[in-house]
PDB file of N, CA and C in Angstrom:
ATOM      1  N   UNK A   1      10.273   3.180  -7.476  1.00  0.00           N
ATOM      2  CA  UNK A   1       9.003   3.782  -7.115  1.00  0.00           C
ATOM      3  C   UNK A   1       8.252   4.218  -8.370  1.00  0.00           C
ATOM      4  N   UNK A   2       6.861   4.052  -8.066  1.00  0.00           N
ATOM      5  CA  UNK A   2       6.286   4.785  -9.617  1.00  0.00           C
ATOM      6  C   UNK A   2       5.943   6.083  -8.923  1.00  0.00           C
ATOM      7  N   UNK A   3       6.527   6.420 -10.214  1.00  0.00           N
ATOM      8  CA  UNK A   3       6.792   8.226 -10.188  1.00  0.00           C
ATOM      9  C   UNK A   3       6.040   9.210 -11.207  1.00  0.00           C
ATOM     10  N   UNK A   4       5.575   8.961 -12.251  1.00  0.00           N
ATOM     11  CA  UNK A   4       5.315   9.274 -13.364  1.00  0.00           C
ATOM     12  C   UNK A   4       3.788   9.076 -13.552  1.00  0.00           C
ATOM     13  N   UNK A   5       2.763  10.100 -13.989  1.00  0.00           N
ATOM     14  CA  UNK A   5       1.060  10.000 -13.720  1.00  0.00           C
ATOM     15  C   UNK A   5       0.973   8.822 -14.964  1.00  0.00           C
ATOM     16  N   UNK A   6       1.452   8.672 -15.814  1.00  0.00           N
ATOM     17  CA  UNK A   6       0.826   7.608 -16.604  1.00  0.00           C
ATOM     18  C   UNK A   6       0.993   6.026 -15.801  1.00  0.00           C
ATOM     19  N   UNK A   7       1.958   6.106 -14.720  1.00  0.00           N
ATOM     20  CA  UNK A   7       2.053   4.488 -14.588  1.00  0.00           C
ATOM     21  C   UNK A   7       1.111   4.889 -13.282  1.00  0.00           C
ATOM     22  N   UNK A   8       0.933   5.755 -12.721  1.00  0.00           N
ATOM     23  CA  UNK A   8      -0.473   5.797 -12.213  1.00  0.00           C
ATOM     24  C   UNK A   8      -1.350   5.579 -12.539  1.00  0.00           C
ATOM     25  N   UNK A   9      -1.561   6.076 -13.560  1.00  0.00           N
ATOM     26  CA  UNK A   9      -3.180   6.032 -14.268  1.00  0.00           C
ATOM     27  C   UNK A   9      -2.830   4.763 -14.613  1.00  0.00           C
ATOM     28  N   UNK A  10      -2.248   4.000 -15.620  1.00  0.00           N
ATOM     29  CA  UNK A  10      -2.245   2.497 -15.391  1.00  0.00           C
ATOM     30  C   UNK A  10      -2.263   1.715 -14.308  1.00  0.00           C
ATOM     31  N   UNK A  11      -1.956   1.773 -13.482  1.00  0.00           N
ATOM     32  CA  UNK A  11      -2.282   0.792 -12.264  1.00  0.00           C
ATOM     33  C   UNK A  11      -3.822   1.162 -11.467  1.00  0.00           C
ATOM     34  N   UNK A  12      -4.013   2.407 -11.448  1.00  0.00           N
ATOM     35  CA  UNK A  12      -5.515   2.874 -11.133  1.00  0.00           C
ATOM     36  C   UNK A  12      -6.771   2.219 -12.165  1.00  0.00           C
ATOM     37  N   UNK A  13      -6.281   2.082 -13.541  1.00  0.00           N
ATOM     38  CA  UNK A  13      -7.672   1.774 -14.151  1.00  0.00           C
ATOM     39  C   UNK A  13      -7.462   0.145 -14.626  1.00  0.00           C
ATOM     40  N   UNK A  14      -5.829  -0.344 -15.034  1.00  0.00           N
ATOM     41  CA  UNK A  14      -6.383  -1.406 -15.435  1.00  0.00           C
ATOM     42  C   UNK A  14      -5.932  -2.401 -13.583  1.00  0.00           C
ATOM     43  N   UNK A  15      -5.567  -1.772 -12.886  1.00  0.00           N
ATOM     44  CA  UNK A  15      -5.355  -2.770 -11.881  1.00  0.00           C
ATOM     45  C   UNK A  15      -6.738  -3.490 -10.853  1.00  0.00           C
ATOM     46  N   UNK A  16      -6.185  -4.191  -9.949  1.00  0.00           N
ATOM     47  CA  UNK A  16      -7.151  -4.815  -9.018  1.00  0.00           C
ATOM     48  C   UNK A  16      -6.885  -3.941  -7.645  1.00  0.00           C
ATOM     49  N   UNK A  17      -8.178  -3.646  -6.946  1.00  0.00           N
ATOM     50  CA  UNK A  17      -7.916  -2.853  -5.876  1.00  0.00           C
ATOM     51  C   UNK A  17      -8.843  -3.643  -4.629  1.00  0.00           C
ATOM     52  N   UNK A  18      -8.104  -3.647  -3.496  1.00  0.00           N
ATOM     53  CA  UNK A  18      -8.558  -3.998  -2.059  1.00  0.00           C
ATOM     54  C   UNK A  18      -8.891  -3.020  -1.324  1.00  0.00           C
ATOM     55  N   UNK A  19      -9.889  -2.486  -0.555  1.00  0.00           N
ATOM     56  CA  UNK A  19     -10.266  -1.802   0.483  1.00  0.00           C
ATOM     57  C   UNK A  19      -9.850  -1.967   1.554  1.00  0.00           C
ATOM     58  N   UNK A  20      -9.264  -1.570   2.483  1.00  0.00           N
ATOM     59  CA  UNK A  20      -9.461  -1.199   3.902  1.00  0.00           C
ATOM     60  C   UNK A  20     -10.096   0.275   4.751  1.00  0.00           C
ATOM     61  N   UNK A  21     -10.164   0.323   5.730  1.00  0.00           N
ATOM     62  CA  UNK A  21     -10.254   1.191   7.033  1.00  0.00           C
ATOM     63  C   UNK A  21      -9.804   2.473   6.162  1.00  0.00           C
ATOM     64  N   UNK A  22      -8.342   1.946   6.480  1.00  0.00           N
ATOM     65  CA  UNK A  22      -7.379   3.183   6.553  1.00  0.00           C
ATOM     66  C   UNK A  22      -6.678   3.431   5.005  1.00  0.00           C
ATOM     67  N   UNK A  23      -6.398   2.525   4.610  1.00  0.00           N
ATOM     68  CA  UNK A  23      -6.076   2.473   2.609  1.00  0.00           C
ATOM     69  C   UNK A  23      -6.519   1.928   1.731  1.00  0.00           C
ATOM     70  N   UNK A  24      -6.215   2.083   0.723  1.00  0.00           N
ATOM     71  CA  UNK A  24      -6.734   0.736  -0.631  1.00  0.00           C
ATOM     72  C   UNK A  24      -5.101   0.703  -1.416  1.00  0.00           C
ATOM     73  N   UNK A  25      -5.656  -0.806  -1.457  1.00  0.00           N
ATOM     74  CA  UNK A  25      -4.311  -1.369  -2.453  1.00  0.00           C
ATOM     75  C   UNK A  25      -4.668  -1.522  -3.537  1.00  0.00           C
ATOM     76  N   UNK A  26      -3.906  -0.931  -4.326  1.00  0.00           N
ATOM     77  CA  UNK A  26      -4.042  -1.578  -6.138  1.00  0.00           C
ATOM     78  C   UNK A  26      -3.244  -2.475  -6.804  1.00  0.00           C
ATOM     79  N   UNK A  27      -3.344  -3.609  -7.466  1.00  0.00           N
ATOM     80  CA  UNK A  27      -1.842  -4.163  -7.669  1.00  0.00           C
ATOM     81  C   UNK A  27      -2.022  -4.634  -9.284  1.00  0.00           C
ATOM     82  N   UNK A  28      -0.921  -4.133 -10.100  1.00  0.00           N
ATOM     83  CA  UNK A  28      -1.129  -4.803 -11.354  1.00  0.00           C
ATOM     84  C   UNK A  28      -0.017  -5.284 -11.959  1.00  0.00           C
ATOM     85  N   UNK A  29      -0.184  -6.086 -12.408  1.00  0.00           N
ATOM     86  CA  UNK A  29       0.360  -7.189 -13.037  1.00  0.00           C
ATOM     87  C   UNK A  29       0.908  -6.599 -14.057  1.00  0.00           C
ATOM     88  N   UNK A  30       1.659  -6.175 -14.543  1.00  0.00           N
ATOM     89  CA  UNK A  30       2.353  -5.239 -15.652  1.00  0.00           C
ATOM     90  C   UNK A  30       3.668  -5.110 -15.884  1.00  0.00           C
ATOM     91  N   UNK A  31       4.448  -5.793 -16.977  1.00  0.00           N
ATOM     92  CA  UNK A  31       5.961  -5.476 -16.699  1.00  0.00           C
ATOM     93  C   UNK A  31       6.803  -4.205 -16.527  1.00  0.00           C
ATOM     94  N   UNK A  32       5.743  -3.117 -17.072  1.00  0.00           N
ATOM     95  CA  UNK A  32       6.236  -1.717 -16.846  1.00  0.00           C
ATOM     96  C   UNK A  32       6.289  -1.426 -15.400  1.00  0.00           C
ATOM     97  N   UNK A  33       5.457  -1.739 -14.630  1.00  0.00           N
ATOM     98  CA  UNK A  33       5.339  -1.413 -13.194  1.00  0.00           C
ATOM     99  C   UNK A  33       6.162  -2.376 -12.242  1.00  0.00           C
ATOM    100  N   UNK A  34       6.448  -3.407 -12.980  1.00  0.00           N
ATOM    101  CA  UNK A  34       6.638  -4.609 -12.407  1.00  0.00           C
ATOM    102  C   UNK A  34       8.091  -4.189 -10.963  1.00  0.00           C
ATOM    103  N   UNK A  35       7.608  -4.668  -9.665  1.00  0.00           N
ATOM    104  CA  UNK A  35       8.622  -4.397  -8.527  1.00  0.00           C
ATOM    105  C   UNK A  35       8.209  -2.858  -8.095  1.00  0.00           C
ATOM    106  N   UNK A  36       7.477  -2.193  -8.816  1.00  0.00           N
ATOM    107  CA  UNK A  36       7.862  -0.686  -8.085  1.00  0.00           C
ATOM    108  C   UNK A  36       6.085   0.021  -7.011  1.00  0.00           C
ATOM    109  N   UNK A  37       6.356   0.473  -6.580  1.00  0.00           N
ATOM    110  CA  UNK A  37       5.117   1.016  -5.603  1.00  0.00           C
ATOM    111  C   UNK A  37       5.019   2.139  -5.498  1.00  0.00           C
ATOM    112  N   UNK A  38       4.395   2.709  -5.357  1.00  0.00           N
ATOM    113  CA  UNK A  38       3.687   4.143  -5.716  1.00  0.00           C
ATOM    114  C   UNK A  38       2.808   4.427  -4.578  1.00  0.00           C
ATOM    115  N   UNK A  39       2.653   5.896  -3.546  1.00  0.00           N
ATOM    116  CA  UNK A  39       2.109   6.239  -2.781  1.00  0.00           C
ATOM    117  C   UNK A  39       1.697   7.688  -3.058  1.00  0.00           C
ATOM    118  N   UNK A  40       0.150   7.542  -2.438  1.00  0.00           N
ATOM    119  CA  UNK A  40      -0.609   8.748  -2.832  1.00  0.00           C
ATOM    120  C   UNK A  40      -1.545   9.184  -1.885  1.00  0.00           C
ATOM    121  N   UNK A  41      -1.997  10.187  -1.445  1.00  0.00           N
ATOM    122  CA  UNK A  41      -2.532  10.844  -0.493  1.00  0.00           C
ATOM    123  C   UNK A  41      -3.402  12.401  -1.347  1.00  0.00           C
ATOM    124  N   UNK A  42      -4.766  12.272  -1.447  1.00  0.00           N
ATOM    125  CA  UNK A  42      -5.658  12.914  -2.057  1.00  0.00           C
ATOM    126  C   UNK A  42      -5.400  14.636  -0.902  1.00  0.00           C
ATOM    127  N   UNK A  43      -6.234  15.395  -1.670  1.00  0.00           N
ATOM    128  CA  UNK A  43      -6.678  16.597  -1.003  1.00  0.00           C
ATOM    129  C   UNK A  43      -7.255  16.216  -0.238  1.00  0.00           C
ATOM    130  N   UNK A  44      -8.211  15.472  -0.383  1.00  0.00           N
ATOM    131  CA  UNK A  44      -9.555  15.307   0.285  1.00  0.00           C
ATOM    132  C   UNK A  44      -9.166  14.751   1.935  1.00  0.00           C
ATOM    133  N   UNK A  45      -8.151  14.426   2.018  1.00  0.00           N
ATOM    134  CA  UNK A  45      -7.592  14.260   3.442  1.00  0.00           C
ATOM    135  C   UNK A  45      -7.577  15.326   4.388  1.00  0.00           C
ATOM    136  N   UNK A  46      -6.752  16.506   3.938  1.00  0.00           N
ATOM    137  CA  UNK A  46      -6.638  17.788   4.845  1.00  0.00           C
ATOM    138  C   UNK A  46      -5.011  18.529   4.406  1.00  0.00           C
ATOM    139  N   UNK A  47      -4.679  19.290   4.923  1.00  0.00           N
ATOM    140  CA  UNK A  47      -3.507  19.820   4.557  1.00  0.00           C
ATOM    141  C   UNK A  47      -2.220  18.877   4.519  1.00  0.00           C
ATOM    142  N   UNK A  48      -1.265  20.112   4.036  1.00  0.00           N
ATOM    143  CA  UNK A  48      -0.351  19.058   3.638  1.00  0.00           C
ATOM    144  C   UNK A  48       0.648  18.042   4.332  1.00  0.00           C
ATOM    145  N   UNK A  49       0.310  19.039   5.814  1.00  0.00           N
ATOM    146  CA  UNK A  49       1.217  18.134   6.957  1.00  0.00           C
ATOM    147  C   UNK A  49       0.106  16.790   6.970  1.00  0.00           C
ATOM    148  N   UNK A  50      -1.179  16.844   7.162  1.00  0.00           N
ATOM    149  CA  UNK A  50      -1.397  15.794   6.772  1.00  0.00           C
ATOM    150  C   UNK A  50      -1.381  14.581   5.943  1.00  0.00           C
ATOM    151  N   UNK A  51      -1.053  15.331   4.555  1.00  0.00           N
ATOM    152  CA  UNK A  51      -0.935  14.297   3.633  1.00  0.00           C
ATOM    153  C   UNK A  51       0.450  13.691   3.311  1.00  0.00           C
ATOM    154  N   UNK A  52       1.676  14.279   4.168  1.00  0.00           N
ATOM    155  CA  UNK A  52       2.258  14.099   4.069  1.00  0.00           C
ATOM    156  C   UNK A  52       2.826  12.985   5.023  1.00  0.00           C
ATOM    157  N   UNK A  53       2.472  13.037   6.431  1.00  0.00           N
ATOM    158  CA  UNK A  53       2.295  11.947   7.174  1.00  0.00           C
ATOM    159  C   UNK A  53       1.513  10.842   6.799  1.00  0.00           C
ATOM    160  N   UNK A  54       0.485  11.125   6.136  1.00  0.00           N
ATOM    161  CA  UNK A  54      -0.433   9.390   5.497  1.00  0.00           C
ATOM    162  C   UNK A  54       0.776   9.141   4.548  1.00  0.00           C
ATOM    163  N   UNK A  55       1.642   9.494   4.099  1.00  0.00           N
ATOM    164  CA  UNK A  55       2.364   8.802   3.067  1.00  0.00           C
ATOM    165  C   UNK A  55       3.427   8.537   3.877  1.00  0.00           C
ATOM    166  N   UNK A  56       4.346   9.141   4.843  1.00  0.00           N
ATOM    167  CA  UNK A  56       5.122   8.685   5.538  1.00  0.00           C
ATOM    168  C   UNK A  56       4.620   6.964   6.064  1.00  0.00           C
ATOM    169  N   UNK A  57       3.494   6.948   7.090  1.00  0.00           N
ATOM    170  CA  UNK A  57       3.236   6.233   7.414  1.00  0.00           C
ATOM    171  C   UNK A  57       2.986   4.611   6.617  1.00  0.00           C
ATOM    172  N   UNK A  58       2.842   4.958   5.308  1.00  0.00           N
ATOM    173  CA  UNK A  58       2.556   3.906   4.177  1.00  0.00           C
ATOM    174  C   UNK A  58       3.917   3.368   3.912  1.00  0.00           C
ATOM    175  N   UNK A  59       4.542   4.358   3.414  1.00  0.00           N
ATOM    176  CA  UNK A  59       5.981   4.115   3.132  1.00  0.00           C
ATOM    177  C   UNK A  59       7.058   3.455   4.489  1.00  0.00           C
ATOM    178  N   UNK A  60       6.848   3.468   5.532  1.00  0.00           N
ATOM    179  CA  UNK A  60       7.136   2.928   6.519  1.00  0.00           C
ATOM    180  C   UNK A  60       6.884   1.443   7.020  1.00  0.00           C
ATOM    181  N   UNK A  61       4.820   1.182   6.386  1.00  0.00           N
ATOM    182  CA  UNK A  61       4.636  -0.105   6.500  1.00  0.00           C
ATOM    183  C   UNK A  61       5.152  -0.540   5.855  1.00  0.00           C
ATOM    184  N   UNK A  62       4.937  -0.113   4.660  1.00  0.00           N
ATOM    185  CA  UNK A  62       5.816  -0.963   3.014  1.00  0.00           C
ATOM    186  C   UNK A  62       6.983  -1.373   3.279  1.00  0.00           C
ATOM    187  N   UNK A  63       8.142  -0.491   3.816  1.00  0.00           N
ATOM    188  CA  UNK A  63       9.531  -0.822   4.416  1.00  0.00           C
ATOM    189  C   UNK A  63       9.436  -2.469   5.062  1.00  0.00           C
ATOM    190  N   UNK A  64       8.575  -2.203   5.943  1.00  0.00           N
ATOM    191  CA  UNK A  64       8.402  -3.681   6.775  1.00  0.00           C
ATOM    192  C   UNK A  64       8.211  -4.548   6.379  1.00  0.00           C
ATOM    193  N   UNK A  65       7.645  -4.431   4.913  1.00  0.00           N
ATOM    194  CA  UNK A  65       6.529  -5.825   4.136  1.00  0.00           C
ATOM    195  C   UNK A  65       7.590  -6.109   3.144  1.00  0.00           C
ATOM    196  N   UNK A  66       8.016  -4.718   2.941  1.00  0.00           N
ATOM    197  CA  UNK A  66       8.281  -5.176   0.951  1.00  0.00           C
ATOM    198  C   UNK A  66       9.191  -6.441   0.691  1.00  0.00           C
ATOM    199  N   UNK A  67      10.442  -7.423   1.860  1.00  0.00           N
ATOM    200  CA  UNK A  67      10.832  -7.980   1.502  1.00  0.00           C
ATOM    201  C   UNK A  67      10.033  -9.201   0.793  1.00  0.00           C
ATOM    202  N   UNK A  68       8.913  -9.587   1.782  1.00  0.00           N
ATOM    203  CA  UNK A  68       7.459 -10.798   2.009  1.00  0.00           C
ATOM    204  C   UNK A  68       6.836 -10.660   0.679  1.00  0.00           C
ATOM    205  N   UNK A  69       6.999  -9.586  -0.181  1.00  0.00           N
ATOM    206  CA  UNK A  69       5.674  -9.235  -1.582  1.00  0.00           C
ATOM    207  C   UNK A  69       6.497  -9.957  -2.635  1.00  0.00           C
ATOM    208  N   UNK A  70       5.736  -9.912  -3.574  1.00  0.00           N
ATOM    209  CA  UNK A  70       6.217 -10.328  -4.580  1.00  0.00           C
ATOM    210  C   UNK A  70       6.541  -9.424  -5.644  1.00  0.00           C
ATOM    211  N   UNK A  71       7.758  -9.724  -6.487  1.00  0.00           N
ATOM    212  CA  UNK A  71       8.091  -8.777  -7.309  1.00  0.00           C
ATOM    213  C   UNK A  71       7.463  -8.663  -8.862  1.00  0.00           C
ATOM    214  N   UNK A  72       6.855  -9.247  -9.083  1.00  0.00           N
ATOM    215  CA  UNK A  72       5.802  -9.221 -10.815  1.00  0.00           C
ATOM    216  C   UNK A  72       5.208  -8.359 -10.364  1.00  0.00           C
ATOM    217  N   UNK A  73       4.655  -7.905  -9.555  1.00  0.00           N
ATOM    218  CA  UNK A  73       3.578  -6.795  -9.162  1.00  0.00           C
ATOM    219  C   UNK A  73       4.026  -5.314  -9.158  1.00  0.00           C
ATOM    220  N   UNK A  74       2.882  -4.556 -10.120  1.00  0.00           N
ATOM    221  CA  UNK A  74       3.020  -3.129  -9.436  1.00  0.00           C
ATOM    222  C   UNK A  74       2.363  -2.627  -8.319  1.00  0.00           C
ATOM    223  N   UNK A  75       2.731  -2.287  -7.270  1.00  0.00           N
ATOM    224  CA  UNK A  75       1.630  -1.759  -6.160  1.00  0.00           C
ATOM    225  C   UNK A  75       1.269  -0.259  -5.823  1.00  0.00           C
ATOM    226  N   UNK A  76       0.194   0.152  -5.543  1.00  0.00           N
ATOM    227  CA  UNK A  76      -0.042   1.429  -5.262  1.00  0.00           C
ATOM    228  C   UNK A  76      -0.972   1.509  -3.708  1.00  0.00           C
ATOM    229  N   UNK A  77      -0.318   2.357  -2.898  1.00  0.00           N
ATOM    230  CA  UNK A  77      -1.091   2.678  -2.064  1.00  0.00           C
ATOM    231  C   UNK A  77      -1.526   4.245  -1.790  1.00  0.00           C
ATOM    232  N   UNK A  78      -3.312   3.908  -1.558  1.00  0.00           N
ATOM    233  CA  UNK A  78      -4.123   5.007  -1.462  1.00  0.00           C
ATOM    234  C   UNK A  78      -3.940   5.688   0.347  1.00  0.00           C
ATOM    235  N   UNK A  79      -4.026   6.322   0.743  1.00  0.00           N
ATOM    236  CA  UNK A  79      -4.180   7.059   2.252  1.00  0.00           C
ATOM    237  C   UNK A  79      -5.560   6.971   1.703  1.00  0.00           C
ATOM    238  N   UNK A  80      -6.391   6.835   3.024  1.00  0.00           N
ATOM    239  CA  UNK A  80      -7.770   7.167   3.389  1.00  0.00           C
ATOM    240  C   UNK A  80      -7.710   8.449   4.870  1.00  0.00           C
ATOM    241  N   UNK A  81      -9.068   8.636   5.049  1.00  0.00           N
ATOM    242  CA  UNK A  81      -9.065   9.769   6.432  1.00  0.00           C
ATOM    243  C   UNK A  81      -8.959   8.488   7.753  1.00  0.00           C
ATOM    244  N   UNK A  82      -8.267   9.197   8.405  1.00  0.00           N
ATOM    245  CA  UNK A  82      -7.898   8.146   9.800  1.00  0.00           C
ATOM    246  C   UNK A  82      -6.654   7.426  10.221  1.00  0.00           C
ATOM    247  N   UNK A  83      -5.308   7.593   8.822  1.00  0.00           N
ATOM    248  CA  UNK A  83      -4.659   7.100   8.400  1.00  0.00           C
ATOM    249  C   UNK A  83      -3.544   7.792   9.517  1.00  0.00           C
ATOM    250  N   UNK A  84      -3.668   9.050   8.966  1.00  0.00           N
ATOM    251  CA  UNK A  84      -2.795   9.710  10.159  1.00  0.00           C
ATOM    252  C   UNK A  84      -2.702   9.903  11.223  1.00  0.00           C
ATOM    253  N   UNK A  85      -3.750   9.868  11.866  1.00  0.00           N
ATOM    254  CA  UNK A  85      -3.598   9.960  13.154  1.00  0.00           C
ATOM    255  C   UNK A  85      -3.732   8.808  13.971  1.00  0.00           C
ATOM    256  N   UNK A  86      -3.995   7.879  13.416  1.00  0.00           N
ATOM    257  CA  UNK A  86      -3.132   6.461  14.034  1.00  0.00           C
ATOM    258  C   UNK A  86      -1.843   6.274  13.892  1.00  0.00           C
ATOM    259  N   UNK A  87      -1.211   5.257  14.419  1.00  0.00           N
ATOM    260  CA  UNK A  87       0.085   4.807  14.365  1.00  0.00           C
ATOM    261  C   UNK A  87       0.914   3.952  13.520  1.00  0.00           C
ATOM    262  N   UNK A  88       1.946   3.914  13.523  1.00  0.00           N
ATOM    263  CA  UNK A  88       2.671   3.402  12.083  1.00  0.00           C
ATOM    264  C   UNK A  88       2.077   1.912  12.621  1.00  0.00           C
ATOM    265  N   UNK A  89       2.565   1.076  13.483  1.00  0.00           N
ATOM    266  CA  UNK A  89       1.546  -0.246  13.884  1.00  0.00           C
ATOM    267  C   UNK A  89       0.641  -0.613  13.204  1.00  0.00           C
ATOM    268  N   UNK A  90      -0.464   0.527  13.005  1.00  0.00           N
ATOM    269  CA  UNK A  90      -1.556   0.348  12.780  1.00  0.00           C
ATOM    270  C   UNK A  90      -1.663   0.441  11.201  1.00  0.00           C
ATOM    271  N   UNK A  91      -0.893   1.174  10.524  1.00  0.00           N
ATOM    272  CA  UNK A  91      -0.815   0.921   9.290  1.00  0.00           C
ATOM    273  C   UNK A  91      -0.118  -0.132   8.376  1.00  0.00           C
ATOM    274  N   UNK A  92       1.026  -0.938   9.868  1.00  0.00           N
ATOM    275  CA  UNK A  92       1.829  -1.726   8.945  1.00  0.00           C
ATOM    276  C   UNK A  92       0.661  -3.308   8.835  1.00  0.00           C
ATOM    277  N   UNK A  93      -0.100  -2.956  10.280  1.00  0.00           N
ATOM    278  CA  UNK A  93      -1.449  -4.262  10.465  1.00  0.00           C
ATOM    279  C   UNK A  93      -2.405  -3.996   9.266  1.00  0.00           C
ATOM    280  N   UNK A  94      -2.460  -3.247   8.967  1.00  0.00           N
ATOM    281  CA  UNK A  94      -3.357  -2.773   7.978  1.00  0.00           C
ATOM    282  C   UNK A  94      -2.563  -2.592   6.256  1.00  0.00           C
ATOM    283  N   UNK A  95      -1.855  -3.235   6.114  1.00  0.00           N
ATOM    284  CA  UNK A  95      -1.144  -2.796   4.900  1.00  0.00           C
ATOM    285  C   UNK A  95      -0.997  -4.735   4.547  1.00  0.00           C
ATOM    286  N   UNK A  96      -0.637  -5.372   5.650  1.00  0.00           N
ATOM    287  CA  UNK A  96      -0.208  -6.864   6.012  1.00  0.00           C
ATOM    288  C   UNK A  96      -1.666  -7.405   5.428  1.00  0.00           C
ATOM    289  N   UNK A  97      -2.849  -7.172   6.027  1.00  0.00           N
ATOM    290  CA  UNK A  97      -3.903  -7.455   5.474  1.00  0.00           C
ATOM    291  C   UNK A  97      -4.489  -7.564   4.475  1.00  0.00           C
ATOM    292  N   UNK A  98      -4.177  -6.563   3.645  1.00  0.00           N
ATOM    293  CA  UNK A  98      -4.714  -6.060   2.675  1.00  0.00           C
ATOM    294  C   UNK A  98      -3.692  -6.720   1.717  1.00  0.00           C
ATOM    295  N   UNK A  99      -2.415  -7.175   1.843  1.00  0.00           N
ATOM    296  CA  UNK A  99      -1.273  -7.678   0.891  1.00  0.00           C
ATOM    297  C   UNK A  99      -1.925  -9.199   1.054  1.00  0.00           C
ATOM    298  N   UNK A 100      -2.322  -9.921   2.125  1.00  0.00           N
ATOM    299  CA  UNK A 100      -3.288 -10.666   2.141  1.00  0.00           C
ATOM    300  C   UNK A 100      -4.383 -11.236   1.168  1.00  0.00           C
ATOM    301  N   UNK A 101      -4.942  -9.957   1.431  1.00  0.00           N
ATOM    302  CA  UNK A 101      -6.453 -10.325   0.549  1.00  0.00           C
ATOM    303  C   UNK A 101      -6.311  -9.979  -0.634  1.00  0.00           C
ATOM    304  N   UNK A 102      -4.746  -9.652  -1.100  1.00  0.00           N
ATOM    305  CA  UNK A 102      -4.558  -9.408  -2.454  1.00  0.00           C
ATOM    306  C   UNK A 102      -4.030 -10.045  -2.957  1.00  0.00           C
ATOM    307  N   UNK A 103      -3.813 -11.460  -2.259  1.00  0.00           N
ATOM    308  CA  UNK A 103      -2.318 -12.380  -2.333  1.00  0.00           C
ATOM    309  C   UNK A 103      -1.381 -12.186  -3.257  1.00  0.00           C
ATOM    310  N   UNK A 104      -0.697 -11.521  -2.753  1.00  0.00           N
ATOM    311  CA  UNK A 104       1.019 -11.162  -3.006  1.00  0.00           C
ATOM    312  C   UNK A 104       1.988 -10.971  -2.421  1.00  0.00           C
ATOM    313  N   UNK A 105       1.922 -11.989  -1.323  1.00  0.00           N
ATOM    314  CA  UNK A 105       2.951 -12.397  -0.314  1.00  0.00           C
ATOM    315  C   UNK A 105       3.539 -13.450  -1.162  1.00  0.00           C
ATOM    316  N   UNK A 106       5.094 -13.662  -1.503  1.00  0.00           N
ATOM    317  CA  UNK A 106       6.039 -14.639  -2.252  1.00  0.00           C
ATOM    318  C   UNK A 106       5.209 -15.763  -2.035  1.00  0.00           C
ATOM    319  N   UNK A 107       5.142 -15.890  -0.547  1.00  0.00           N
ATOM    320  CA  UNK A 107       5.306 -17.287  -0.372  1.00  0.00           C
ATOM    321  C   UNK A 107       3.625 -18.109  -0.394  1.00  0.00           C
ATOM    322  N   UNK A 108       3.069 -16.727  -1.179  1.00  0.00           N
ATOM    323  CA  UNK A 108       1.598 -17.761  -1.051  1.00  0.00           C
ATOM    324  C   UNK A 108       0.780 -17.089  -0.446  1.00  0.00           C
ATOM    325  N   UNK A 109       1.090 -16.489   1.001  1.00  0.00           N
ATOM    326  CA  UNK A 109       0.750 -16.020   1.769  1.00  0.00           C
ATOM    327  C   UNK A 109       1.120 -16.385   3.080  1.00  0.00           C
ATOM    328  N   UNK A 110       1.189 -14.828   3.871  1.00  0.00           N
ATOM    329  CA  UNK A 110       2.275 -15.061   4.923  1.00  0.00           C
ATOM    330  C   UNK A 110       1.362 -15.455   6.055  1.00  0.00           C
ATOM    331  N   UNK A 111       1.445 -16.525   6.982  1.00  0.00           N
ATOM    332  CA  UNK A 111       0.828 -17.026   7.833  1.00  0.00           C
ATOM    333  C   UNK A 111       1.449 -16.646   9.159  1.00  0.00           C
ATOM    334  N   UNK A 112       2.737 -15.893   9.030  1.00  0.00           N
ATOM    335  CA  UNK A 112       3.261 -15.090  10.478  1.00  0.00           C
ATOM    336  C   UNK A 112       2.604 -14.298  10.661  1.00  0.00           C
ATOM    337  N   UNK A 113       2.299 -14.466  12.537  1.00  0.00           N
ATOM    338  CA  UNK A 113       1.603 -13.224  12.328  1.00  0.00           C
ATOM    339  C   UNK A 113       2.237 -12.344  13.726  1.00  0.00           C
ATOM    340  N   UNK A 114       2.016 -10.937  13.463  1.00  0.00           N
ATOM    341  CA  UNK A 114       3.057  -9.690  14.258  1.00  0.00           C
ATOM    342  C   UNK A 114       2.489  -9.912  15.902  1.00  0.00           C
ATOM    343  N   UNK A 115       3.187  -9.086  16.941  1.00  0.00           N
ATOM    344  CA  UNK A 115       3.018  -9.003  18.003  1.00  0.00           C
ATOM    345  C   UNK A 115       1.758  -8.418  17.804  1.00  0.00           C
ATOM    346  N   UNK A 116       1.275  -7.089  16.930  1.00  0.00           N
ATOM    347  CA  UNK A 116       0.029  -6.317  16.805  1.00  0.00           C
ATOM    348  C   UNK A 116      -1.337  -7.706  16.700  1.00  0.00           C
ATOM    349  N   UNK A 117      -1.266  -8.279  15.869  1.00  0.00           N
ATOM    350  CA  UNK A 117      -2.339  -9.774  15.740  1.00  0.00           C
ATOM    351  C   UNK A 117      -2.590 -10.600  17.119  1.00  0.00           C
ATOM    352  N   UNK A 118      -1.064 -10.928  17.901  1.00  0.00           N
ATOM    353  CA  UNK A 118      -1.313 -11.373  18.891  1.00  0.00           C
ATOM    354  C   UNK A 118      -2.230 -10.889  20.081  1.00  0.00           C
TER     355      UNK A 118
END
């Protein structure tokens, strides 16, 4: 996991970032970061039971994905407002997407798609 504010701040300024709804992905290409992911949840969300569930919930999609990603990559995920009070579902559909439009699925990109898509 990145743990440490400098490999934050490196993946925040020199990385590439995707938008969604509910998060933003950052992913950089860096051998220091390389394989590890990092989750973060601002003030600006609400207290801490809140921010602590937007990161549960991230860390949960990630569980689901991380075998499918690729390992050269550092990844970081942002919580946005809305994050929490939806469902882990909804974040792992929303995490799948965004690993998508960031292509860093191993295989190219993953063309399975979940019961949630169906």
């Amino acid at each position: 996991m990145i743990k440490r504010r400098s490999d934050f701040q490196r993946v925040y300024q020199k990385g590439t970032s995707v938008a969604g709804r509910r998060m933003i992905l950052y992913v950089l290409r860096d051998t220091r970061v390389a394989g590890k992911v990092g989750f973060a949840a601002g003030k600006k969300l609400g207290c801490a039971a809140v921010r602590s569930r937007t990161k549960r919930l991230m860390r949960e999609a990630y569980r689901h994905l991380q075998y499918e990603l690729r390992t050269d990559v550092g990844i970081l995920l942002i919580g946005r407002a809305g994050l929490a009070a939806g469902k882990m579902q909804d974040a792992a559909v929303e995490l799948r997407s965004l690993a998508r439009r960031a292509k860093i699925f191993a295989d190219g990109g993953s063309q399975r798609r979940t019961r949630e898509q169906e």
